[in-house]
Structure formats: structure tokens, C-alpha cells
PDB file of N, CA and C in Angstrom:
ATOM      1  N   UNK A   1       0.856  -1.188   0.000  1.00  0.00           N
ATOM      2  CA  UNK A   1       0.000   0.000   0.000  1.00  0.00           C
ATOM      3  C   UNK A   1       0.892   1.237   0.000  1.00  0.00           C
ATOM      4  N   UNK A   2       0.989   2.002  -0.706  1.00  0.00           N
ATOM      5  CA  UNK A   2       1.106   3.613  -1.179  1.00  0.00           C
ATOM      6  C   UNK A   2       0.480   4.310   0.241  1.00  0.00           C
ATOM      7  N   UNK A   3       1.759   5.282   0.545  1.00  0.00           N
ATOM      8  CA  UNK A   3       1.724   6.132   1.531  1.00  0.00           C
ATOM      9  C   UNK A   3       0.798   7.238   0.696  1.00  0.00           C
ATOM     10  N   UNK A   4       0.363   8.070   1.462  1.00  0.00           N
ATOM     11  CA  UNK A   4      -0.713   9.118   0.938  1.00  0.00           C
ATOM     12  C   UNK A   4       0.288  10.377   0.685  1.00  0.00           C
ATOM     13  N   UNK A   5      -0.289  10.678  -0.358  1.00  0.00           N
ATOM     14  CA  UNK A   5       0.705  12.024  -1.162  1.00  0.00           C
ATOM     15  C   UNK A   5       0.422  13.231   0.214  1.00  0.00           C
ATOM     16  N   UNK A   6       1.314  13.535   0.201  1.00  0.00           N
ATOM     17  CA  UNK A   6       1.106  15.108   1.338  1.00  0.00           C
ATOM     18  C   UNK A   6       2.371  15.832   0.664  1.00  0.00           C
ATOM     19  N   UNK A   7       1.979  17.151   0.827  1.00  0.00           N
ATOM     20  CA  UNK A   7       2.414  18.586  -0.192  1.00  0.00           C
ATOM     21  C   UNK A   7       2.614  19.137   1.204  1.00  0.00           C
ATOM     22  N   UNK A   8       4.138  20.214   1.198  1.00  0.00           N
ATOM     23  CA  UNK A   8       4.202  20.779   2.481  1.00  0.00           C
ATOM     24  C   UNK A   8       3.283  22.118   2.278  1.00  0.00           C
ATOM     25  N   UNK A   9       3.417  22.441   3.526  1.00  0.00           N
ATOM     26  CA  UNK A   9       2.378  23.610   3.486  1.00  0.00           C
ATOM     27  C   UNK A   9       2.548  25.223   3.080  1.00  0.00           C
ATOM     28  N   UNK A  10       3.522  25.383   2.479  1.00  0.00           N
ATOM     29  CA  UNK A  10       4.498  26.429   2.248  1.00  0.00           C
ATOM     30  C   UNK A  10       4.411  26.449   0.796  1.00  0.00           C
ATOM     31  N   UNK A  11       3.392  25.344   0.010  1.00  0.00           N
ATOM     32  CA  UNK A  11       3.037  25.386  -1.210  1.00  0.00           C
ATOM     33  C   UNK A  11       1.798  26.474  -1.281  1.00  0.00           C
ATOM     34  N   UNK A  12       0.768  26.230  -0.462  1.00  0.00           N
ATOM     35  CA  UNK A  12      -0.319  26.832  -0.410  1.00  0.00           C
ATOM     36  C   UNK A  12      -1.291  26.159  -0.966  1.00  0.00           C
ATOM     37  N   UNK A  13      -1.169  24.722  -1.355  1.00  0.00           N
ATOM     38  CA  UNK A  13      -2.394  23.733  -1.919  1.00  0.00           C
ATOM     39  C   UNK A  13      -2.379  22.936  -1.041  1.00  0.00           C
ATOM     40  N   UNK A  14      -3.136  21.904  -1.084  1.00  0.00           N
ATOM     41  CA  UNK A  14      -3.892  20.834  -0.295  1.00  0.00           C
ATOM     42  C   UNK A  14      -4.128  19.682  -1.715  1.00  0.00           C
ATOM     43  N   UNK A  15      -3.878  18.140  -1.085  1.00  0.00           N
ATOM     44  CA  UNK A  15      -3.889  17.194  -2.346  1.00  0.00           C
ATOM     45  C   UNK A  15      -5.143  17.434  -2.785  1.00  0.00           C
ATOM     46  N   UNK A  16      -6.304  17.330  -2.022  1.00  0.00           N
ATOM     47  CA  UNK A  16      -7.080  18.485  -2.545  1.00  0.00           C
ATOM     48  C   UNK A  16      -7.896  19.602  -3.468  1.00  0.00           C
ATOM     49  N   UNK A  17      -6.857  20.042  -3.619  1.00  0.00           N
ATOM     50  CA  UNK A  17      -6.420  20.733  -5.085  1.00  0.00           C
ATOM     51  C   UNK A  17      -6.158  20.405  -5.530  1.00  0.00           C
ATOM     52  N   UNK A  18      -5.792  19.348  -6.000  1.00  0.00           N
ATOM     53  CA  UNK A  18      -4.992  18.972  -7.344  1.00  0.00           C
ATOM     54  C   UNK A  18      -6.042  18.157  -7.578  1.00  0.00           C
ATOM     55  N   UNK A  19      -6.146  16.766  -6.696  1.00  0.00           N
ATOM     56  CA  UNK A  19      -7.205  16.149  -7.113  1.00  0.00           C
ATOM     57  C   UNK A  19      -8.422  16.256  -6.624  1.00  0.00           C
ATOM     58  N   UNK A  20      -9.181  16.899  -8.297  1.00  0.00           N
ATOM     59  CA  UNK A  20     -10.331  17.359  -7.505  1.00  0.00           C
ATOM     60  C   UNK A  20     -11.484  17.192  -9.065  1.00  0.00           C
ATOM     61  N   UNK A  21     -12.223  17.187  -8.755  1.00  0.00           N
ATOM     62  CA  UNK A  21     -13.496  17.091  -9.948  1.00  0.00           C
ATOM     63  C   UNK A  21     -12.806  18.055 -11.395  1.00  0.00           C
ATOM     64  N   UNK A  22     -13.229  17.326 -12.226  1.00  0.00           N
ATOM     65  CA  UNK A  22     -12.778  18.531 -13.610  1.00  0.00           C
ATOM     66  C   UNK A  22     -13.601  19.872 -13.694  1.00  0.00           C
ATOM     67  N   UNK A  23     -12.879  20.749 -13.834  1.00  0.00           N
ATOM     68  CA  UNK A  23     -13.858  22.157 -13.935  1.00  0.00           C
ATOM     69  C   UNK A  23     -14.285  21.985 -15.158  1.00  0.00           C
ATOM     70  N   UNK A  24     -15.426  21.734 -15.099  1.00  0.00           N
ATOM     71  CA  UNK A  24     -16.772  22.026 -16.204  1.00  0.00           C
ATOM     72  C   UNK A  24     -16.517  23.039 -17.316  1.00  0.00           C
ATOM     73  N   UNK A  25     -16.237  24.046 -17.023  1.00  0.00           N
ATOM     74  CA  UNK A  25     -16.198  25.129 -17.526  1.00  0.00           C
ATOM     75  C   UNK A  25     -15.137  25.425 -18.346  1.00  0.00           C
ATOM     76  N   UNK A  26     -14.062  25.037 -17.444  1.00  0.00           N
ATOM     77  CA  UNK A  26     -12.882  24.461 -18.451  1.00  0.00           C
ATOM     78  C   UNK A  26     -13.029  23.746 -20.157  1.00  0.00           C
ATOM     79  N   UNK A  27     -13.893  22.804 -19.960  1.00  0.00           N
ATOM     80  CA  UNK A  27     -14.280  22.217 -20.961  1.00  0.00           C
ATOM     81  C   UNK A  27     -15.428  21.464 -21.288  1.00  0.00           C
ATOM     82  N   UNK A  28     -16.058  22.786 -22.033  1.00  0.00           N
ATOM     83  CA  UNK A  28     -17.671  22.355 -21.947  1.00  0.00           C
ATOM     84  C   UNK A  28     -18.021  21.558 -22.613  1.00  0.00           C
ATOM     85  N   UNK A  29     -16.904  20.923 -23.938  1.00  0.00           N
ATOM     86  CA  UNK A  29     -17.444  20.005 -24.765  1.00  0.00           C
ATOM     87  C   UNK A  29     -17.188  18.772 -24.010  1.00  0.00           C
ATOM     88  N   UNK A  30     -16.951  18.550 -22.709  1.00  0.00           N
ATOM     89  CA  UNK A  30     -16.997  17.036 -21.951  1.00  0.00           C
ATOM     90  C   UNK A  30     -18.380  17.263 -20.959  1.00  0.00           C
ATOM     91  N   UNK A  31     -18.924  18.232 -20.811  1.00  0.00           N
ATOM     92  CA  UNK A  31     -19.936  18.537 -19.864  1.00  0.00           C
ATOM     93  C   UNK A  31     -20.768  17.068 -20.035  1.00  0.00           C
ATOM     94  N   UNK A  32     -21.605  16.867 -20.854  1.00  0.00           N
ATOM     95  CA  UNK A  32     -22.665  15.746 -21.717  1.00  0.00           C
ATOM     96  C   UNK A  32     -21.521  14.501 -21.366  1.00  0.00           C
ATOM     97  N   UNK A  33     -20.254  14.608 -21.253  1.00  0.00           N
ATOM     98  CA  UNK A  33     -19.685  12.741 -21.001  1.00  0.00           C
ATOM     99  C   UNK A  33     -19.234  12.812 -19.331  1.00  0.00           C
ATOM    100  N   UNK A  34     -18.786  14.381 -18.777  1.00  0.00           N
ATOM    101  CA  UNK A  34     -18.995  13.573 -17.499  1.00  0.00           C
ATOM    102  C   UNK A  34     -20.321  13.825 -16.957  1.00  0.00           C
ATOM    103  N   UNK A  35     -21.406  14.384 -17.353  1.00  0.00           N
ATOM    104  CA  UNK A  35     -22.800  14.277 -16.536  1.00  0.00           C
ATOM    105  C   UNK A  35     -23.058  12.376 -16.865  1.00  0.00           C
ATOM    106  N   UNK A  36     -22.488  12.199 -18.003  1.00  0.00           N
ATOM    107  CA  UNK A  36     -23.201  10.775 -18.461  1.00  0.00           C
ATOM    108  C   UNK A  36     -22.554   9.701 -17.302  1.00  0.00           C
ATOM    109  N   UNK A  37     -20.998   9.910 -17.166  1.00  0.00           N
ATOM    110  CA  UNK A  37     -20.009   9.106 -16.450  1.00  0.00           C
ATOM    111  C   UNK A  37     -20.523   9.460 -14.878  1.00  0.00           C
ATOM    112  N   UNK A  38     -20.843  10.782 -14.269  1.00  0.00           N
ATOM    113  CA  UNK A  38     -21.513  11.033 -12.923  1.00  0.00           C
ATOM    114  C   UNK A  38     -22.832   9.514 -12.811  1.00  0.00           C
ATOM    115  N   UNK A  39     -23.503  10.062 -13.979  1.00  0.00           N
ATOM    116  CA  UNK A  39     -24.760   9.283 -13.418  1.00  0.00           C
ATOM    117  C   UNK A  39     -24.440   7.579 -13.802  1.00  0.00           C
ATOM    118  N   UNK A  40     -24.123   7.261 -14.511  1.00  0.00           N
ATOM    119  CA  UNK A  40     -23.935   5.895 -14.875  1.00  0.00           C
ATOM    120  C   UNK A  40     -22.698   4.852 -14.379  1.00  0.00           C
ATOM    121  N   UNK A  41     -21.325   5.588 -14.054  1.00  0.00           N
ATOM    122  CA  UNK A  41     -20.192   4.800 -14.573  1.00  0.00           C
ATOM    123  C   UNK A  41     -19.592   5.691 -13.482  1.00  0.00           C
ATOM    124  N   UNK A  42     -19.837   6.251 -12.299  1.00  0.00           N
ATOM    125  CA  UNK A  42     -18.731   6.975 -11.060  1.00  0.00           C
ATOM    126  C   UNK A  42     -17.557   6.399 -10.987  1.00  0.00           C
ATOM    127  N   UNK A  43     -17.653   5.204 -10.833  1.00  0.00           N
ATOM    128  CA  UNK A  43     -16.243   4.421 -10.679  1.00  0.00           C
ATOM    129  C   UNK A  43     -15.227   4.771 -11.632  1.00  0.00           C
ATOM    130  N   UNK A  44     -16.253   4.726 -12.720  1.00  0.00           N
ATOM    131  CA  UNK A  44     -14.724   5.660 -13.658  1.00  0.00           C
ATOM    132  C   UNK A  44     -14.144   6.803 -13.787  1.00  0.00           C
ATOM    133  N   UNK A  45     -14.696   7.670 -13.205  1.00  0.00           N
ATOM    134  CA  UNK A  45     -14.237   9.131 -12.862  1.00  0.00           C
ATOM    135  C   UNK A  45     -13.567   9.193 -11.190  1.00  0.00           C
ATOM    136  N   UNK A  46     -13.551   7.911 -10.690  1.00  0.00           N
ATOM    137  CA  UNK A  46     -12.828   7.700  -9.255  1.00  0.00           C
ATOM    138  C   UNK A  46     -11.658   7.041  -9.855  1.00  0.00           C
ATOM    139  N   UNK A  47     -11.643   6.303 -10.990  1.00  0.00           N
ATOM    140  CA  UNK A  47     -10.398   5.467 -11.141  1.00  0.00           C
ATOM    141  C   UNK A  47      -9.071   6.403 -12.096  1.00  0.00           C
ATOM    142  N   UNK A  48     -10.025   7.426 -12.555  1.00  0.00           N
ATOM    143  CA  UNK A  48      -8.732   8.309 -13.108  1.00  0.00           C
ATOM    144  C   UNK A  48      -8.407   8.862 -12.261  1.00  0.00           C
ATOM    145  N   UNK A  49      -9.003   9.449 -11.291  1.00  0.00           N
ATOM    146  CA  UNK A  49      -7.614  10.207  -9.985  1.00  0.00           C
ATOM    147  C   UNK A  49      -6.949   9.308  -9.658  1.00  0.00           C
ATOM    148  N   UNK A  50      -7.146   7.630  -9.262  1.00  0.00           N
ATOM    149  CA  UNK A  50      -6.567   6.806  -9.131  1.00  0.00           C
ATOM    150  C   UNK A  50      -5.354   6.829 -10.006  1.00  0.00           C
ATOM    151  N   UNK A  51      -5.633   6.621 -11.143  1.00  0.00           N
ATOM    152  CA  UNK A  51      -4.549   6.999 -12.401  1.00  0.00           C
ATOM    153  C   UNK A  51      -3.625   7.959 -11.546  1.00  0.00           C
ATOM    154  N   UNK A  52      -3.799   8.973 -11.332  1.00  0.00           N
ATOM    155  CA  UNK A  52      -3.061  10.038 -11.238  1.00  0.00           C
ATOM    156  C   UNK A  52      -2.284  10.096 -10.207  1.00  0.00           C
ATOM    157  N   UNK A  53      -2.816   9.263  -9.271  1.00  0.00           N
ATOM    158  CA  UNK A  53      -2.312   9.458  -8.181  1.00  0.00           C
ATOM    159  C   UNK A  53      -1.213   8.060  -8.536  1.00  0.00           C
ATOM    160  N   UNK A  54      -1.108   7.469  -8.850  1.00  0.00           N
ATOM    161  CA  UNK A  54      -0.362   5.889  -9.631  1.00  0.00           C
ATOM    162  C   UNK A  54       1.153   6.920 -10.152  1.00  0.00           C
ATOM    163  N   UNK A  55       0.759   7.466 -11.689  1.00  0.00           N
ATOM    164  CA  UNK A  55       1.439   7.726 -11.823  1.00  0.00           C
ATOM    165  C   UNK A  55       2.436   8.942 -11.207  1.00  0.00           C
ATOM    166  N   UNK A  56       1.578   9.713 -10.324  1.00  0.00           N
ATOM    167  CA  UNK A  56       3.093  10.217  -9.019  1.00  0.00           C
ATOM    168  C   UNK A  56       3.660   9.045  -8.126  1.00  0.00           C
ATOM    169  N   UNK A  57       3.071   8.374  -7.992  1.00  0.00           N
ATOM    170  CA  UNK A  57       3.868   7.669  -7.092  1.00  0.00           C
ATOM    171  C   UNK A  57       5.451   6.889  -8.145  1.00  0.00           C
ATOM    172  N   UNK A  58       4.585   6.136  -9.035  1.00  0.00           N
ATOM    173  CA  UNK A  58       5.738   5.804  -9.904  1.00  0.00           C
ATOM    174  C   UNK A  58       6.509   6.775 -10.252  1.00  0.00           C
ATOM    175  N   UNK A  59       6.702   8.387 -10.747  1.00  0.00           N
ATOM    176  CA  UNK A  59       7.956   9.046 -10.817  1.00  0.00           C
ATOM    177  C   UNK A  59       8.314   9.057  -9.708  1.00  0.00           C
ATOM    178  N   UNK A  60       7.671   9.159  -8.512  1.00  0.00           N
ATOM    179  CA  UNK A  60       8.611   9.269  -7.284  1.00  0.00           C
ATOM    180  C   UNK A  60       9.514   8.226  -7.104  1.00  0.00           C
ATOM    181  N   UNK A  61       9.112   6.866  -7.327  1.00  0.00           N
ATOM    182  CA  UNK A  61      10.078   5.581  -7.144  1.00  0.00           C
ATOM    183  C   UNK A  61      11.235   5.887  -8.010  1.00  0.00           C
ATOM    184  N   UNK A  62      11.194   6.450  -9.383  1.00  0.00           N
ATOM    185  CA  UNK A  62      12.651   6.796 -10.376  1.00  0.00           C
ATOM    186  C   UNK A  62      13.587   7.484  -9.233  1.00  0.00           C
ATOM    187  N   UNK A  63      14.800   7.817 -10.022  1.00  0.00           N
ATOM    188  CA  UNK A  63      16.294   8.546  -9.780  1.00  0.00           C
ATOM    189  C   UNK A  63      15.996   9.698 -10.098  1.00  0.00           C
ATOM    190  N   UNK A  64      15.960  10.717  -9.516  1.00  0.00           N
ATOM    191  CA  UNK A  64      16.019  12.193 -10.390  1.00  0.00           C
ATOM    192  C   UNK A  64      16.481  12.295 -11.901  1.00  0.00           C
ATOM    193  N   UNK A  65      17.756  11.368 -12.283  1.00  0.00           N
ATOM    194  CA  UNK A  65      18.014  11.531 -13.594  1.00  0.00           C
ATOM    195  C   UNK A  65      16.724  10.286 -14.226  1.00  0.00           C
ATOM    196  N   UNK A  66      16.470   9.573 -13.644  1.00  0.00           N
ATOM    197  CA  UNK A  66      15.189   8.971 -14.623  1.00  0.00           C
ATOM    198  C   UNK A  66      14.386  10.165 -14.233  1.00  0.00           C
ATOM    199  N   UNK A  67      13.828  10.600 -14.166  1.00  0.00           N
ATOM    200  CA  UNK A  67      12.989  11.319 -13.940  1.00  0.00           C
ATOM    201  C   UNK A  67      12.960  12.587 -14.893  1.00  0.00           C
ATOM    202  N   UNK A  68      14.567  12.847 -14.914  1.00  0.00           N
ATOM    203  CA  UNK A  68      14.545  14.048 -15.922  1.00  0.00           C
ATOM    204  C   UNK A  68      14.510  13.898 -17.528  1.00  0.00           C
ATOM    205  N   UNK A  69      15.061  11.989 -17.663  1.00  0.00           N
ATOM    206  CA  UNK A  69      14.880  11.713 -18.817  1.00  0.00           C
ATOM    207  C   UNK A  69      13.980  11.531 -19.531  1.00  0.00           C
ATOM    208  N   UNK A  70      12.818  10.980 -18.765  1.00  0.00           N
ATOM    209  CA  UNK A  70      11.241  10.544 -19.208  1.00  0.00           C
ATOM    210  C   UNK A  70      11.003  11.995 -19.532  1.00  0.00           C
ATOM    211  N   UNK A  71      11.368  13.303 -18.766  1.00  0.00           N
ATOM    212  CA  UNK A  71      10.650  13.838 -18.874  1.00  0.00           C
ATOM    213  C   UNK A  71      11.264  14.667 -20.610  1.00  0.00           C
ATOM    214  N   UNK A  72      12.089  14.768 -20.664  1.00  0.00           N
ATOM    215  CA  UNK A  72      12.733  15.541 -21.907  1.00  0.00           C
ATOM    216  C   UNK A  72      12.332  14.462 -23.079  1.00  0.00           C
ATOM    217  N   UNK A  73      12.113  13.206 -22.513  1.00  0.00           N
ATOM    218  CA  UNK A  73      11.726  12.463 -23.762  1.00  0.00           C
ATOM    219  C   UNK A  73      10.618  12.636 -24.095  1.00  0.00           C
ATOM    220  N   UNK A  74       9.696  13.051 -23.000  1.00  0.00           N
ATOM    221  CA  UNK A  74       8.279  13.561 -22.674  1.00  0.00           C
ATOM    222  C   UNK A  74       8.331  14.764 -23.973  1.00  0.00           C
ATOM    223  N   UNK A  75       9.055  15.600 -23.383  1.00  0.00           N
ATOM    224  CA  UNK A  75       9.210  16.716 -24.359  1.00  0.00           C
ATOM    225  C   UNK A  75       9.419  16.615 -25.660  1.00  0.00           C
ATOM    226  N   UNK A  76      10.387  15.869 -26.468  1.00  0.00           N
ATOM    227  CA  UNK A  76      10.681  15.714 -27.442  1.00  0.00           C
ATOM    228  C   UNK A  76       9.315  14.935 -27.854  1.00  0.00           C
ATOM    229  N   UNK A  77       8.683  14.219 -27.382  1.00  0.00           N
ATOM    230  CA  UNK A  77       7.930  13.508 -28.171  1.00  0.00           C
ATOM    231  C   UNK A  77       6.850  14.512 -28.492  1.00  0.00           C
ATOM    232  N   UNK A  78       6.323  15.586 -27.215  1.00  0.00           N
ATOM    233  CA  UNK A  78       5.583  16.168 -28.021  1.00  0.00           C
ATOM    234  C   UNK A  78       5.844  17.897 -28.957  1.00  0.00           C
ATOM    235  N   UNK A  79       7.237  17.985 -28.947  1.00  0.00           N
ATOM    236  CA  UNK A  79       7.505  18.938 -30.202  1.00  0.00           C
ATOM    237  C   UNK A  79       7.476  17.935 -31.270  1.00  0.00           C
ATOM    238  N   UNK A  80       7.737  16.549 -31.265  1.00  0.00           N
ATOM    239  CA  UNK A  80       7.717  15.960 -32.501  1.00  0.00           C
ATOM    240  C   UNK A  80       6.275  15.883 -33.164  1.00  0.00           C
ATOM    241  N   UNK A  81       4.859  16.009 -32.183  1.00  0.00           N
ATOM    242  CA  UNK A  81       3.998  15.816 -32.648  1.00  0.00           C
ATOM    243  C   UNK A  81       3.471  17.322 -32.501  1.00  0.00           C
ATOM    244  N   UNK A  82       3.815  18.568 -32.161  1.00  0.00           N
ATOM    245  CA  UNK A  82       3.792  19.640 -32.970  1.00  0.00           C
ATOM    246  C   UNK A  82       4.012  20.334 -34.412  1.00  0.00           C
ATOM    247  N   UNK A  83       5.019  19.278 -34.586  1.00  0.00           N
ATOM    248  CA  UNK A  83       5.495  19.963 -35.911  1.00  0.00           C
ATOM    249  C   UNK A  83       4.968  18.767 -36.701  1.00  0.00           C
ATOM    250  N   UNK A  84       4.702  17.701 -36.473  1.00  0.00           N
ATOM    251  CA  UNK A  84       3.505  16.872 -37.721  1.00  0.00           C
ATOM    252  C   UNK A  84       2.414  17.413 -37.594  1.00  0.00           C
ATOM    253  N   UNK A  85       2.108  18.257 -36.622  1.00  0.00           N
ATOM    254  CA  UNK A  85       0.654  18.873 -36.749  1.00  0.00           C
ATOM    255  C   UNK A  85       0.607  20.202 -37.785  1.00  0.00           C
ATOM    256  N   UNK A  86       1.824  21.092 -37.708  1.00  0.00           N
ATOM    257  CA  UNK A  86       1.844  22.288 -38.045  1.00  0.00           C
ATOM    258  C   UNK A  86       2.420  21.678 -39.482  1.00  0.00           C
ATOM    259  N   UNK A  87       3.171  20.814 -39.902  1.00  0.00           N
ATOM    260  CA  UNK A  87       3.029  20.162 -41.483  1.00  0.00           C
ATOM    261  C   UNK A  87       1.587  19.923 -42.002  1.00  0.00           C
ATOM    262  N   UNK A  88       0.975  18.729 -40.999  1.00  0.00           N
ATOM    263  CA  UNK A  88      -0.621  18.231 -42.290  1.00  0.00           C
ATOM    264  C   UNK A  88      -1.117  19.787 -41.876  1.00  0.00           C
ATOM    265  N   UNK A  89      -1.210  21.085 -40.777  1.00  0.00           N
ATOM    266  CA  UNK A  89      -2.046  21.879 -41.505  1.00  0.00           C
ATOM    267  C   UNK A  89      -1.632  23.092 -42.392  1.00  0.00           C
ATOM    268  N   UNK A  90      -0.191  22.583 -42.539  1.00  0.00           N
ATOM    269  CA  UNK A  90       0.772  23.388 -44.128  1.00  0.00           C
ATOM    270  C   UNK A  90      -0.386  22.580 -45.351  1.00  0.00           C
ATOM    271  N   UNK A  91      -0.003  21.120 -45.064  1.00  0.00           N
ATOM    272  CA  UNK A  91      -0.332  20.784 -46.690  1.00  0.00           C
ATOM    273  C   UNK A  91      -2.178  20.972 -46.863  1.00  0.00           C
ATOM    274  N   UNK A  92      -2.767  21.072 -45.734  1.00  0.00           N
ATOM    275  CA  UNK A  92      -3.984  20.699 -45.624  1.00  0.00           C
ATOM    276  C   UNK A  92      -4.587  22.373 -46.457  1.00  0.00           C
ATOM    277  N   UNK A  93      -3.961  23.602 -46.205  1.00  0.00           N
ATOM    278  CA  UNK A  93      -4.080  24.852 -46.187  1.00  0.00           C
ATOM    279  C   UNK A  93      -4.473  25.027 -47.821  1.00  0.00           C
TER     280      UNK A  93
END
């Protein structure tokens, strides 16, 4: 069992904050899938904070240098899929 994430207090958040319901408003074109996922399927909108909370724990288990590598690879992967985007909408234009 996974110790519970705690943030010192000198951040000014609470886990809390972070994990917390999606703001609606943020993105209204999901409004209609999570009202659908609220009423039908909760468990699945409990199992992605789960997600989330998974994957902090797993970077925490890395080395700082794993950590910095995933993450620049992180990076590279998505300037690589910036600039195939900003190509198909060159040729698409």
C-alpha cells in the first residue's frame, strides 16, 4: 500500500487541489460525457484520480536523472507531434 501524497504547506495547496473534480467550464465540450459518467459509470471518474495518483507515485520511485529523462523524452515527443501537426495543416491549407 502507497503512503498518501502530502504537499508541504508552504506550497499553499492541499492534495485536494490537485485532485479534484474537472472544472466544467474548463471544458464544456466534456460537460454531456462527465454528466453521463456522474450518473452511470462513477467508478470511472474515481479510477482516473486513481490513475493520477499511480502515476506520481511511480515518478517518485525513479532517480532524479530517470525522472529528468522521461521527462525531456516527454518533451521531445511532443515537439515531434507539434510539428507533424503544423506540417498536415501546411499541406492541408
Amino acid at each position: 500500500m502507497r503512503s498518501p501524497i502530502v504537499l508541504p504547506a508552504e506550497l499553499g495547496v492541499t492534495v485536494e487541489d490537485i485532485f479534484r473534480p474537472v472544472d466544467r467550464s474548463a471544458v464544456p465540450e466534456l460537460v454531456d460525457l462527465l454528466d453521463h459518467l456522474a450518473t452511470h459509470d462513477p467508478d470511472l471518474l474515481a479510477a482516473i484520480a486513481d490513475v493520477d495518483r499511480s502515476l506520481i507515485w511511480s515518478a517518485l520511485d525513479e532517480l532524479p536523472l530517470q525522472r529528468l529523462n522521461r521527462c525531456s523524452a516527454n518533451a521531445r515527443g511532443l515537439a515531434g507531434l507539434r510539428e507533424a501537426f503544423e506540417r498536415a495543416r501546411e499541406t492541408s491549407a
